[in-house]
N, C-alpha and C. Protein backbone atom coordinates (compact mmCIF):
# COMPACT_ATOMS: atom_id res chain seq x y z
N UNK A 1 0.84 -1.18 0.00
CA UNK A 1 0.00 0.00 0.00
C UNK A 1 0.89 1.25 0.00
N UNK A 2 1.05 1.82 -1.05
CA UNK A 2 1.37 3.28 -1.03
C UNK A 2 0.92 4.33 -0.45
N UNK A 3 0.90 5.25 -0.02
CA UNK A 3 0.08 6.40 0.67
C UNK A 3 0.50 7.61 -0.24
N UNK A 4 -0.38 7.81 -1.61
CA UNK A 4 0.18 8.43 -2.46
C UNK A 4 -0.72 9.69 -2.00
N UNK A 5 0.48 10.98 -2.02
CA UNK A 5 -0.22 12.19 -1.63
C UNK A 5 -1.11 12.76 -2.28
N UNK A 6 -1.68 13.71 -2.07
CA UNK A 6 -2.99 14.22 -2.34
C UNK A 6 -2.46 15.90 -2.20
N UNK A 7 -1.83 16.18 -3.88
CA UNK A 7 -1.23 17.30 -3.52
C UNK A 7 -2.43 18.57 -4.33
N UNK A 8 -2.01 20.16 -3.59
CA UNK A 8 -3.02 21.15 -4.64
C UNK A 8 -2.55 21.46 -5.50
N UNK A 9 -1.44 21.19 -5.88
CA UNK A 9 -0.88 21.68 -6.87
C UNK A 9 0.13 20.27 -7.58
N UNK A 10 0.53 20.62 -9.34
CA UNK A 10 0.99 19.37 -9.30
C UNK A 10 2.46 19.15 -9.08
N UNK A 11 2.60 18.26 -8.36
CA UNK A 11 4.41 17.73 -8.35
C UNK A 11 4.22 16.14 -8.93
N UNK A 12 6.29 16.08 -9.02
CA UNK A 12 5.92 14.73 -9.73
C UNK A 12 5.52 13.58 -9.29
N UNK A 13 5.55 12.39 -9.70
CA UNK A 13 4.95 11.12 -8.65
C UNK A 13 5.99 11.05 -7.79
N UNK A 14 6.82 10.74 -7.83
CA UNK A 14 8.63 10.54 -7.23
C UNK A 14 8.11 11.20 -5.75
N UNK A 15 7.71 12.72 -5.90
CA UNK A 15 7.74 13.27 -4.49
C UNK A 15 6.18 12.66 -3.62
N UNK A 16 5.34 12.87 -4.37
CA UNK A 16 3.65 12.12 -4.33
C UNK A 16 4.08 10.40 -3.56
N UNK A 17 5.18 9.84 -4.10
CA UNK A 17 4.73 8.78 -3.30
C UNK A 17 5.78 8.21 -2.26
N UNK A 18 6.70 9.35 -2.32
CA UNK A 18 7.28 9.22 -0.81
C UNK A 18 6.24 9.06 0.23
N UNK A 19 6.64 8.49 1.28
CA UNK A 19 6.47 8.43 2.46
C UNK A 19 7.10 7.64 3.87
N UNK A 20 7.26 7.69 5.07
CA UNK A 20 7.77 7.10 6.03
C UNK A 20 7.30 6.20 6.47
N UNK A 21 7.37 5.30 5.84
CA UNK A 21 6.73 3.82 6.15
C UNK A 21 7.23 3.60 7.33
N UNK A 22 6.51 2.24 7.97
CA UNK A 22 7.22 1.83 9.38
C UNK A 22 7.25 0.22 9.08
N UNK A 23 6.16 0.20 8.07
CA UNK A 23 5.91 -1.65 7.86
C UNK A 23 6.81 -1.92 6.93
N UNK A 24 8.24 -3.14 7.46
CA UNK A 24 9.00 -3.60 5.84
C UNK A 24 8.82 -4.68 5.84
N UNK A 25 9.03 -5.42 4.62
CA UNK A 25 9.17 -6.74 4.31
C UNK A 25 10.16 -7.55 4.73
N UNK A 26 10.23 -8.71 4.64
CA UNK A 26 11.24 -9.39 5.01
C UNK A 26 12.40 -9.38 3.57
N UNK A 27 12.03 -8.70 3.18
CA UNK A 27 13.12 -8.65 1.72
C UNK A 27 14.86 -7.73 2.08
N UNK A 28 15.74 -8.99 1.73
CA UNK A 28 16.27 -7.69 1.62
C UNK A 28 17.44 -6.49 1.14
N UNK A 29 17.57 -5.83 1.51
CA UNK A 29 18.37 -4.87 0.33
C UNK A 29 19.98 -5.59 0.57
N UNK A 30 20.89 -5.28 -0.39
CA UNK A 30 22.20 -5.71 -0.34
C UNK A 30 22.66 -4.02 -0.40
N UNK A 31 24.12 -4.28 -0.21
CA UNK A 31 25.59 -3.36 -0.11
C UNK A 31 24.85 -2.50 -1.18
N UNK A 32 24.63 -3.29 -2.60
CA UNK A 32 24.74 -2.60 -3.64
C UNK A 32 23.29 -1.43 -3.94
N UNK A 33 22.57 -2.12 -3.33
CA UNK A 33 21.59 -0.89 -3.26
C UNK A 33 21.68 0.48 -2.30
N UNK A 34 22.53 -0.09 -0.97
CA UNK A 34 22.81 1.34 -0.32
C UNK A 34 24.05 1.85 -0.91
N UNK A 35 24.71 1.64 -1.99
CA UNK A 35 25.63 1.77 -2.48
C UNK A 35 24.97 3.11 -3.77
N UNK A 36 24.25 2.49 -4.05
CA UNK A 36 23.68 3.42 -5.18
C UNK A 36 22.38 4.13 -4.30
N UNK A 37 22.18 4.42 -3.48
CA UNK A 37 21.50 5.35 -2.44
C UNK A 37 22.78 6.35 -1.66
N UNK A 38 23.35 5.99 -1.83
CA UNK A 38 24.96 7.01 -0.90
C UNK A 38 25.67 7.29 -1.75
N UNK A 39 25.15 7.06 -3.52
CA UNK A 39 25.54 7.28 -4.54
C UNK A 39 24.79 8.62 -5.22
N UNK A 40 23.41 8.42 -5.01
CA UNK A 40 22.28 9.55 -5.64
C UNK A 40 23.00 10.63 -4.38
N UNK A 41 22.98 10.53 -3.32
CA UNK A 41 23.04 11.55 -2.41
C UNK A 41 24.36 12.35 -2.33
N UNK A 42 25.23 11.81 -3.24
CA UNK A 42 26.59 12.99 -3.36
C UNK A 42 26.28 13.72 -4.58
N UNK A 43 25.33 13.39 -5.28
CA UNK A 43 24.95 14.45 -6.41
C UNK A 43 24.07 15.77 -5.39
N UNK A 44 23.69 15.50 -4.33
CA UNK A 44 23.05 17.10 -3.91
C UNK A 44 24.06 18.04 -4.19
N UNK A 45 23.50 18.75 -4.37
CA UNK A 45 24.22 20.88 -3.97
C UNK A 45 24.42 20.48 -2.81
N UNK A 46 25.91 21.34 -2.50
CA UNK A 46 26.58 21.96 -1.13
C UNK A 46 27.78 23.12 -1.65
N UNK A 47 27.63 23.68 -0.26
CA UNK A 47 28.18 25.03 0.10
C UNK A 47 29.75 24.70 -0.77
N UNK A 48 30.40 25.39 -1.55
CA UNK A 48 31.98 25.27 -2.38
C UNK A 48 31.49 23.73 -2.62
N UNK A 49 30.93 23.03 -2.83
CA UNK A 49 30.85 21.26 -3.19
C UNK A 49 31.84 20.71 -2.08
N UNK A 50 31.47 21.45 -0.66
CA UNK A 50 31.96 20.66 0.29
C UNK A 50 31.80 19.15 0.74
N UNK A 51 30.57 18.64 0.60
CA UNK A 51 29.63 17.29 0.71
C UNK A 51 29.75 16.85 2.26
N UNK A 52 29.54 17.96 2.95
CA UNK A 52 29.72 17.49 4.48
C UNK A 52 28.72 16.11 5.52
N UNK A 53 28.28 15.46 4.09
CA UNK A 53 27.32 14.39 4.53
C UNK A 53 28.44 12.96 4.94
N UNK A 54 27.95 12.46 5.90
CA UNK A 54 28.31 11.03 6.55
C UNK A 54 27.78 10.24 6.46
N UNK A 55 27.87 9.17 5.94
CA UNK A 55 26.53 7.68 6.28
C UNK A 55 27.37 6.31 6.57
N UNK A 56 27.02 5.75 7.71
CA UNK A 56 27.33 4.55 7.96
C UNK A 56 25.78 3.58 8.01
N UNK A 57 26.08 2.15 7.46
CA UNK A 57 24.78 1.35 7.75
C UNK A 57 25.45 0.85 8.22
N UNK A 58 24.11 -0.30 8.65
CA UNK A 58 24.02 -1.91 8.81
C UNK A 58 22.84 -2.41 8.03
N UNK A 59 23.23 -3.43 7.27
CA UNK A 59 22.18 -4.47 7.06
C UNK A 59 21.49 -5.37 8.05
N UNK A 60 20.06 -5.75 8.08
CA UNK A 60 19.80 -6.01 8.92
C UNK A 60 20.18 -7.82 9.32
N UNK A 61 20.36 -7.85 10.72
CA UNK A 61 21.15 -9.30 11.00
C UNK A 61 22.81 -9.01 11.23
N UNK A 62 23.16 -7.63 10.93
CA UNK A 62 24.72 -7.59 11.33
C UNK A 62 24.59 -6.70 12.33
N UNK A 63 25.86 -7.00 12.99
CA UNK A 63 26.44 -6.43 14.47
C UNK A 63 25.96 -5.25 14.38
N UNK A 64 26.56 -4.24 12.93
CA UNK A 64 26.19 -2.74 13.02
C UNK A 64 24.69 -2.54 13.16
N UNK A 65 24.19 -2.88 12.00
CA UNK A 65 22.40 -2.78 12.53
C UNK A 65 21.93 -2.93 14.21
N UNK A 66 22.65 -3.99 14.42
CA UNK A 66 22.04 -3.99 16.06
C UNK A 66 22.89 -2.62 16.96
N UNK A 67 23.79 -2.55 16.40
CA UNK A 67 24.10 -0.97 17.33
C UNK A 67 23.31 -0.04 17.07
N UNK A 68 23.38 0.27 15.77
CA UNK A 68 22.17 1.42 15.32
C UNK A 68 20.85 1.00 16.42
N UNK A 69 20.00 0.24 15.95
CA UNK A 69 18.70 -0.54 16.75
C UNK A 69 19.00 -0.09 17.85
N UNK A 70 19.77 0.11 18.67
CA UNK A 70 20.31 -0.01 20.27
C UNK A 70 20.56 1.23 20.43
N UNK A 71 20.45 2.30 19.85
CA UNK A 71 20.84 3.86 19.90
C UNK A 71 19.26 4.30 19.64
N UNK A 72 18.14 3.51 18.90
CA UNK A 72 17.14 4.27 18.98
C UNK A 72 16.19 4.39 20.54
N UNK A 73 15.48 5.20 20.31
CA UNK A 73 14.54 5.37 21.38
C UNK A 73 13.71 4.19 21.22
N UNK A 74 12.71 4.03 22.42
CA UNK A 74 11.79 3.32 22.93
C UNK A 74 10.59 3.25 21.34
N UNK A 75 10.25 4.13 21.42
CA UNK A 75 9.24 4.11 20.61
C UNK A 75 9.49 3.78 19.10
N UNK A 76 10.73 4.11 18.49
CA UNK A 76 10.92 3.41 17.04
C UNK A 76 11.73 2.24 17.34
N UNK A 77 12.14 1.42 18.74
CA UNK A 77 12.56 0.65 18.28
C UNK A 77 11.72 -0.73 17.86
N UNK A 78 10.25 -0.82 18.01
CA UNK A 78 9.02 -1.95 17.43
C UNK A 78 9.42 -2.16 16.02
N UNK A 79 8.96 -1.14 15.54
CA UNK A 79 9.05 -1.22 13.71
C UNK A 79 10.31 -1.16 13.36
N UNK A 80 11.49 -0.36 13.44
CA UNK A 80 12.57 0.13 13.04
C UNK A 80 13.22 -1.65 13.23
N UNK A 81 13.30 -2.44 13.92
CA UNK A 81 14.14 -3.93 13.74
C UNK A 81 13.19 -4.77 12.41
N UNK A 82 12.61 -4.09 11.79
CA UNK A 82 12.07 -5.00 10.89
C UNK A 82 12.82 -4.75 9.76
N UNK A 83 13.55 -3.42 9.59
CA UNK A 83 14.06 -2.45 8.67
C UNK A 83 14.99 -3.45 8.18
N UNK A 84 14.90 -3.57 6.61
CA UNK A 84 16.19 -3.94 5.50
C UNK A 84 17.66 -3.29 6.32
N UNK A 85 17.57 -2.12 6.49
CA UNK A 85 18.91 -1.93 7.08
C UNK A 85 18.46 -0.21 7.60
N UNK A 86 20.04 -0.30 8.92
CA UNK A 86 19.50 0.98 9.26
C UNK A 86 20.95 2.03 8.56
N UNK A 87 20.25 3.34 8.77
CA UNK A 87 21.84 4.42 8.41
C UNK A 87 22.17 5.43 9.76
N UNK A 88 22.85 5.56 9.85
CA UNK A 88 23.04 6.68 10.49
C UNK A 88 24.06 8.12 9.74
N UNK A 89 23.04 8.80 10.01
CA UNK A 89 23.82 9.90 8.76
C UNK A 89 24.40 11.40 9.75
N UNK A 90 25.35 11.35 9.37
CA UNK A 90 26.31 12.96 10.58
C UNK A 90 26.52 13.94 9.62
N UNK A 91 26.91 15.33 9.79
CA UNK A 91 27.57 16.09 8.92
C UNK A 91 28.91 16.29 9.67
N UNK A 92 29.37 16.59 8.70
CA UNK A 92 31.08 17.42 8.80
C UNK A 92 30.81 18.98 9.32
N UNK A 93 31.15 19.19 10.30
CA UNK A 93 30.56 20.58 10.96
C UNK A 93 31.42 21.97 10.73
N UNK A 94 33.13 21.55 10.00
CA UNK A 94 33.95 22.34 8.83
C UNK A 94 34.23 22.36 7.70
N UNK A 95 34.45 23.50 7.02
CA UNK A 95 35.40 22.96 6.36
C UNK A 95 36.43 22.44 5.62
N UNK A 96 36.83 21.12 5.16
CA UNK A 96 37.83 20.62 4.62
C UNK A 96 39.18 21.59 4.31
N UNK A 97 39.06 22.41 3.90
CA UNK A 97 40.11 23.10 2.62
C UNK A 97 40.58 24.31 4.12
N UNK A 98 40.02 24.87 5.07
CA UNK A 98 40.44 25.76 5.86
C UNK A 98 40.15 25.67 7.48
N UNK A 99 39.08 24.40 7.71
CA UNK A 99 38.76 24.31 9.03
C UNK A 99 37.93 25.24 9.42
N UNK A 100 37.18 26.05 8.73
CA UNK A 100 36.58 27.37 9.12
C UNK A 100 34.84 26.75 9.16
N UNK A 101 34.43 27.00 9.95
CA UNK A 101 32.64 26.46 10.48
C UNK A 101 31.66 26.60 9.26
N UNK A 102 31.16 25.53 8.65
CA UNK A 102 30.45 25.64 7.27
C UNK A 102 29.15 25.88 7.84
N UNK A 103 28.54 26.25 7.74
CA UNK A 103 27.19 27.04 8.43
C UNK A 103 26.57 26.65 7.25
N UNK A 104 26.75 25.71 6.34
CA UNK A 104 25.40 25.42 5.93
C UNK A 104 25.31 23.72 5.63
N UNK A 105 26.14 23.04 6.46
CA UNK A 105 26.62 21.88 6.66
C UNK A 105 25.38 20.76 7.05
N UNK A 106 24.59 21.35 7.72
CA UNK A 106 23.03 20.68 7.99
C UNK A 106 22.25 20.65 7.01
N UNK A 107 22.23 21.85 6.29
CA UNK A 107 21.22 22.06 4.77
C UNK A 107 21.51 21.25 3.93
N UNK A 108 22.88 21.03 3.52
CA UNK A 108 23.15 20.59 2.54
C UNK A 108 23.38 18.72 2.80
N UNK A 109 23.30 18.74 4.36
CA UNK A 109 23.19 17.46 4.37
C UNK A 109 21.51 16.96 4.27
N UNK A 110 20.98 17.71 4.48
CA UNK A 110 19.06 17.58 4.66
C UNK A 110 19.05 17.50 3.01
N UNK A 111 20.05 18.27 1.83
CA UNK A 111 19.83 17.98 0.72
C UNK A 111 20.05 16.67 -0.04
N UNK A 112 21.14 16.17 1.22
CA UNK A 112 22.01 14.94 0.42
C UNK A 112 20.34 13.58 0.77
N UNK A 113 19.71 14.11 2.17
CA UNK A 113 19.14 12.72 2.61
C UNK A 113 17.90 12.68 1.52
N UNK A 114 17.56 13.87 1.01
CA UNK A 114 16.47 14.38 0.53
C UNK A 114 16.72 13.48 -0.99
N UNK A 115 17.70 13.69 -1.94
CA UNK A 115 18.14 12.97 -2.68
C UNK A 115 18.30 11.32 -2.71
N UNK A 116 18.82 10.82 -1.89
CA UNK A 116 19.08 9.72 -1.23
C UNK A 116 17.34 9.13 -1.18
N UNK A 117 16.57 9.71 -0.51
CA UNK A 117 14.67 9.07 0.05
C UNK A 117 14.64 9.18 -1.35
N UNK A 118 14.44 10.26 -2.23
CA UNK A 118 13.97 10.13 -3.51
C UNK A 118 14.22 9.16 -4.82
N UNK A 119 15.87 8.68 -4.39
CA UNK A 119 16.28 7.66 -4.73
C UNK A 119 15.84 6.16 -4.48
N UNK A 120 15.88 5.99 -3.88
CA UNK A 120 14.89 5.04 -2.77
C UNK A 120 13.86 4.82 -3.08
N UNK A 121 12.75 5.75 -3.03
CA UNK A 121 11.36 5.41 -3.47
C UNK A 121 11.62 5.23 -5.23
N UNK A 122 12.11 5.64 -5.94
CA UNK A 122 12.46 5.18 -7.29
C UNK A 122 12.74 3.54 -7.30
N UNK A 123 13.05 3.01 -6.73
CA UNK A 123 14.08 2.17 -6.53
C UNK A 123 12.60 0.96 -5.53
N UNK A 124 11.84 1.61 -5.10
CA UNK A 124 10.79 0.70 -4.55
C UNK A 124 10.96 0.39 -3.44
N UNK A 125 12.49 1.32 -2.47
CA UNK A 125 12.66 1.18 -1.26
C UNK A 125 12.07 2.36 -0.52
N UNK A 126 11.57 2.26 1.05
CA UNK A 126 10.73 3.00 1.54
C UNK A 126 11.74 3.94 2.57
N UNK A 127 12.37 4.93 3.13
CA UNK A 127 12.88 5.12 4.66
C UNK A 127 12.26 6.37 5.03
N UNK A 128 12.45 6.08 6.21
CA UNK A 128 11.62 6.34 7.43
C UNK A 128 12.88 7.22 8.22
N UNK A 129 12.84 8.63 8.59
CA UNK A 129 14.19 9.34 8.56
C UNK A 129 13.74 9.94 9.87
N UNK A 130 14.48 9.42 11.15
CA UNK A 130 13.92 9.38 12.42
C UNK A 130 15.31 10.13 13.45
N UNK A 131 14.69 11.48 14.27
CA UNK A 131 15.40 11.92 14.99
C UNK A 131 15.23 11.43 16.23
N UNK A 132 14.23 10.43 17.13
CA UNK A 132 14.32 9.28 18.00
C UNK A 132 15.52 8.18 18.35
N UNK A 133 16.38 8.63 18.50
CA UNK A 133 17.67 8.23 18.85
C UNK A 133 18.52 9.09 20.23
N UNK A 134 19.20 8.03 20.84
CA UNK A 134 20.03 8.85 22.02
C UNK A 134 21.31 9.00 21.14
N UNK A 135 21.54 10.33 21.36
CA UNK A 135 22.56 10.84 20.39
C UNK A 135 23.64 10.92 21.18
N UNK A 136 23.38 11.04 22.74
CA UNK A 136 24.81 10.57 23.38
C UNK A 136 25.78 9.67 23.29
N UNK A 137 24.89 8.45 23.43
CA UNK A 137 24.80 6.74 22.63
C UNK A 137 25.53 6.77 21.55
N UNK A 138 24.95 6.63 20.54
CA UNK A 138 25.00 7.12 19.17
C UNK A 138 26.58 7.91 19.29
N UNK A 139 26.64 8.87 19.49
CA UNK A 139 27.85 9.47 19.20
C UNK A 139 29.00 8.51 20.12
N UNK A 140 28.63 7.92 21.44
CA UNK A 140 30.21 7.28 21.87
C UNK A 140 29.73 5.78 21.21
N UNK A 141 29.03 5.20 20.64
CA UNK A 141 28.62 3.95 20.12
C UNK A 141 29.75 4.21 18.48
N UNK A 142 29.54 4.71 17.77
CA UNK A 142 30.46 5.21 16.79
C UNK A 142 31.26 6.07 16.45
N UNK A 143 31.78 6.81 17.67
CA UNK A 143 32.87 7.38 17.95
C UNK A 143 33.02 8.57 17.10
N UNK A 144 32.20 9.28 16.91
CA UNK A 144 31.82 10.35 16.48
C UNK A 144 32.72 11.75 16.71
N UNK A 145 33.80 12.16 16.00
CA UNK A 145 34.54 13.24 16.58
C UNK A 145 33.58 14.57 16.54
N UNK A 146 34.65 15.50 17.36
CA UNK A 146 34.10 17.11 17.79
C UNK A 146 33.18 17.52 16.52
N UNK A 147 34.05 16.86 15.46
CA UNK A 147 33.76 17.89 14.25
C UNK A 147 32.47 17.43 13.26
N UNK A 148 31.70 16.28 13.89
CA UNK A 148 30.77 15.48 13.77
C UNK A 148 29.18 15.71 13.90
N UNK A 149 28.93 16.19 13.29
CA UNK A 149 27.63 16.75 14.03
C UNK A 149 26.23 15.37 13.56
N UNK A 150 25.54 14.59 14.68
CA UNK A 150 24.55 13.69 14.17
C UNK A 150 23.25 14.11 13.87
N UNK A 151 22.76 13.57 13.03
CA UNK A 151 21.61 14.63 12.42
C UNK A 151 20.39 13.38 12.44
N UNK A 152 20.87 12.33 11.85
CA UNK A 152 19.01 11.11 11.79
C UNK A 152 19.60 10.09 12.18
N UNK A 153 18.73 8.94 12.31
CA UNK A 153 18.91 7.51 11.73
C UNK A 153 18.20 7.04 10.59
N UNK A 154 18.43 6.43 9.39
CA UNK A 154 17.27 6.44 8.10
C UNK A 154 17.00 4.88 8.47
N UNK A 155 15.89 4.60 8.77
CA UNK A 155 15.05 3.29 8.76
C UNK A 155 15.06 3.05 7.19
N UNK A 156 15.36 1.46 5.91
CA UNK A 156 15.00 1.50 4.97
C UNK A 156 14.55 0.10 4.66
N UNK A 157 13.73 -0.21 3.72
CA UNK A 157 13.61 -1.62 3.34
C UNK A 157 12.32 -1.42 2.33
N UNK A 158 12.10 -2.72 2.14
CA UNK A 158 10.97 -2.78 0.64
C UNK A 158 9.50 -2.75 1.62
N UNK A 159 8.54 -2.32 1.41
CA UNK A 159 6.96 -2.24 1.94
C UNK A 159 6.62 -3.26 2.24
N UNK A 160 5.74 -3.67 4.08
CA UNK A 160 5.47 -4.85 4.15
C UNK A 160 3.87 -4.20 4.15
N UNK A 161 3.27 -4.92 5.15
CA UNK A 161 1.63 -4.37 5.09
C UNK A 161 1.64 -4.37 6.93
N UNK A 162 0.69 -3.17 7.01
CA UNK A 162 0.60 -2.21 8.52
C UNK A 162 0.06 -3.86 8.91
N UNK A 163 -0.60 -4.59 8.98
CA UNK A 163 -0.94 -5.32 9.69
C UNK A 163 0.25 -6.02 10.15
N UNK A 164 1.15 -6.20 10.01
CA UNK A 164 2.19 -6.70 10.97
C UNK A 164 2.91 -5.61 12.06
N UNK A 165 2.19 -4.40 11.91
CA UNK A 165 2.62 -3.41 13.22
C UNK A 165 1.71 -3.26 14.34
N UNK A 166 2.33 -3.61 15.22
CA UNK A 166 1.14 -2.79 16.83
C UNK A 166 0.77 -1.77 16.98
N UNK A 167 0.22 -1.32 17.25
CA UNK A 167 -0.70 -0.42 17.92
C UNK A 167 0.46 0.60 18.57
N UNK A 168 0.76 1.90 18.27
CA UNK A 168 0.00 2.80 17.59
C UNK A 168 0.38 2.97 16.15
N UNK A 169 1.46 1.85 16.23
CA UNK A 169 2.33 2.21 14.52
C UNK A 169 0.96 1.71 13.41
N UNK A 170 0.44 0.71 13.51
CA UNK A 170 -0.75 0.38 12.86
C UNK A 170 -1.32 1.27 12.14
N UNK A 171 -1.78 1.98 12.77
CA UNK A 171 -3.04 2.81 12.62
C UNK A 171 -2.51 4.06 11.76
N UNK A 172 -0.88 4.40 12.55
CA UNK A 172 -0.20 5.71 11.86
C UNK A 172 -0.18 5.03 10.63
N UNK A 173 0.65 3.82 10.27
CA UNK A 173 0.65 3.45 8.95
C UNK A 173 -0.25 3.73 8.16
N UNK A 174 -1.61 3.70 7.90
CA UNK A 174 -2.54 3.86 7.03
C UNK A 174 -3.56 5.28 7.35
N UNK A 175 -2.82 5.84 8.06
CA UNK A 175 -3.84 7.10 8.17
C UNK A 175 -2.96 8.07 7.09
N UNK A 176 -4.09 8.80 6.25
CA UNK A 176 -3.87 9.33 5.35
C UNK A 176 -2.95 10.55 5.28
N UNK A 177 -2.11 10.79 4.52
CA UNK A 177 -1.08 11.81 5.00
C UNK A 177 -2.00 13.12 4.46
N UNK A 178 -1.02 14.27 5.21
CA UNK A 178 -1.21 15.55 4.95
C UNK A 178 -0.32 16.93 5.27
N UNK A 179 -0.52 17.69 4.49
CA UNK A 179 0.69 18.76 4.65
C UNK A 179 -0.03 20.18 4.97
N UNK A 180 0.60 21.03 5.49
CA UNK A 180 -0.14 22.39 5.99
C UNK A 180 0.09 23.42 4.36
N UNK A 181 -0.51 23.61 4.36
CA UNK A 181 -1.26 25.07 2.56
C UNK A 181 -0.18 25.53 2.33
N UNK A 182 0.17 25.28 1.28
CA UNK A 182 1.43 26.43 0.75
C UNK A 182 1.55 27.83 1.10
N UNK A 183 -0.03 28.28 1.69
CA UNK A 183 -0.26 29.73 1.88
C UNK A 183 0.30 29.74 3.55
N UNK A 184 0.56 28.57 3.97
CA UNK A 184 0.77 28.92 5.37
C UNK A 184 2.59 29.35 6.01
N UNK A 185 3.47 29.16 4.27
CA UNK A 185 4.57 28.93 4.74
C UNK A 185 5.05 30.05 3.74
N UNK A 186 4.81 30.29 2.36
CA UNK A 186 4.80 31.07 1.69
C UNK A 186 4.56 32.69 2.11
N UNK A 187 5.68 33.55 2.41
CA UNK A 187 5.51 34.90 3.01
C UNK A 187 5.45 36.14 1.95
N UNK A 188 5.12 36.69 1.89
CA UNK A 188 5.29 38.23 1.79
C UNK A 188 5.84 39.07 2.36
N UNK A 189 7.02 39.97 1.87
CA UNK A 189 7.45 41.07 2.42
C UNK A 189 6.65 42.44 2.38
């Protein structure tokens, strides 16, 4: 089941049928598909083509996946162990060429993940891009230097069906998505 949006205006399907699934299949992805997902996502724009994006996985069933799993919170960790594999994605918080603070090192990593989901749903894989994680954890779990900044964990895998989720993920699964009016974000000077 897709949860294809219901937009007012038109965009393409690609963005229409994203969404953050929680239900995956038992299918599952190899190296080579997060390979060509950490592949779409160095084509984003960044600040001088710094690419201050990080991604480490696990596939699911290896050691790393269960660390990831073990850094999330209470509440994604039900659905999130069903996940094809998990990511954990950081930015580079300088940079490279002078050490000087890239101040747009978060954007352009929100561009890289943004690329990366869109890739993904092309591709017939679903993720689920979750700031529910102890990032204390998380950062001494993978040793995360100063210059490290952690930003998600990406839940990913192929679509299973909400009926294999509990209660309250269930219900979120199939309730119909929605976004606030273009008029509500859209300003005037």
């Amino acid at each position: 089941m897709i949860k294809t949006a219901i937009t007012r205006h038109p965009v393409i399907e690609l963005i229409k049928n994203r969404w953050s699934a929680r239900a995956f299949s038992d299918q599952n992805l190899t190296d080579e598909h997060l390979l060509t997902l950490v592949e779409a996502a160095s084509w984003a724009p960044s600040s001088i083509n710094e690419q201050p994006w990080r991604y480490r996985y696990g596939l699911r069933g290896s050691a790393l996946f269960e660390q990831m799993w073990d850094c999330l919170l209470i509440g994604n960790q039900p659905w999130a162990k069903n996940a094809a594999a998990l990511m954990v994605c950081t930015a580079k918080k300088t940079f490279t060429k002078n050490g000087k603070t890239n101040r747009h090192a978060m954007h352009d990593t929100g561009m890289a993940n943004a690329f990366l989901i869109l890739q993904a749903t092309d591709m017939g894989i679903y993720g689920h891009i979750m700031a529910g994680y102890d990032p204390v954890k998380l950062r001494e779990t993978f040793h995360l230097s100063d210059d490290e900044e952690d930003l998600c964990v990406i839940a990913l895998g192929f679509l299973g069906t909400p009926d294999q989720l509990e209660e309250p993920f269930r219900t979120r699964e199939v309730t119909p998505r929605s976004r606030r009016a273009v008029d509500d974000f859209v300003l005037e000077n």
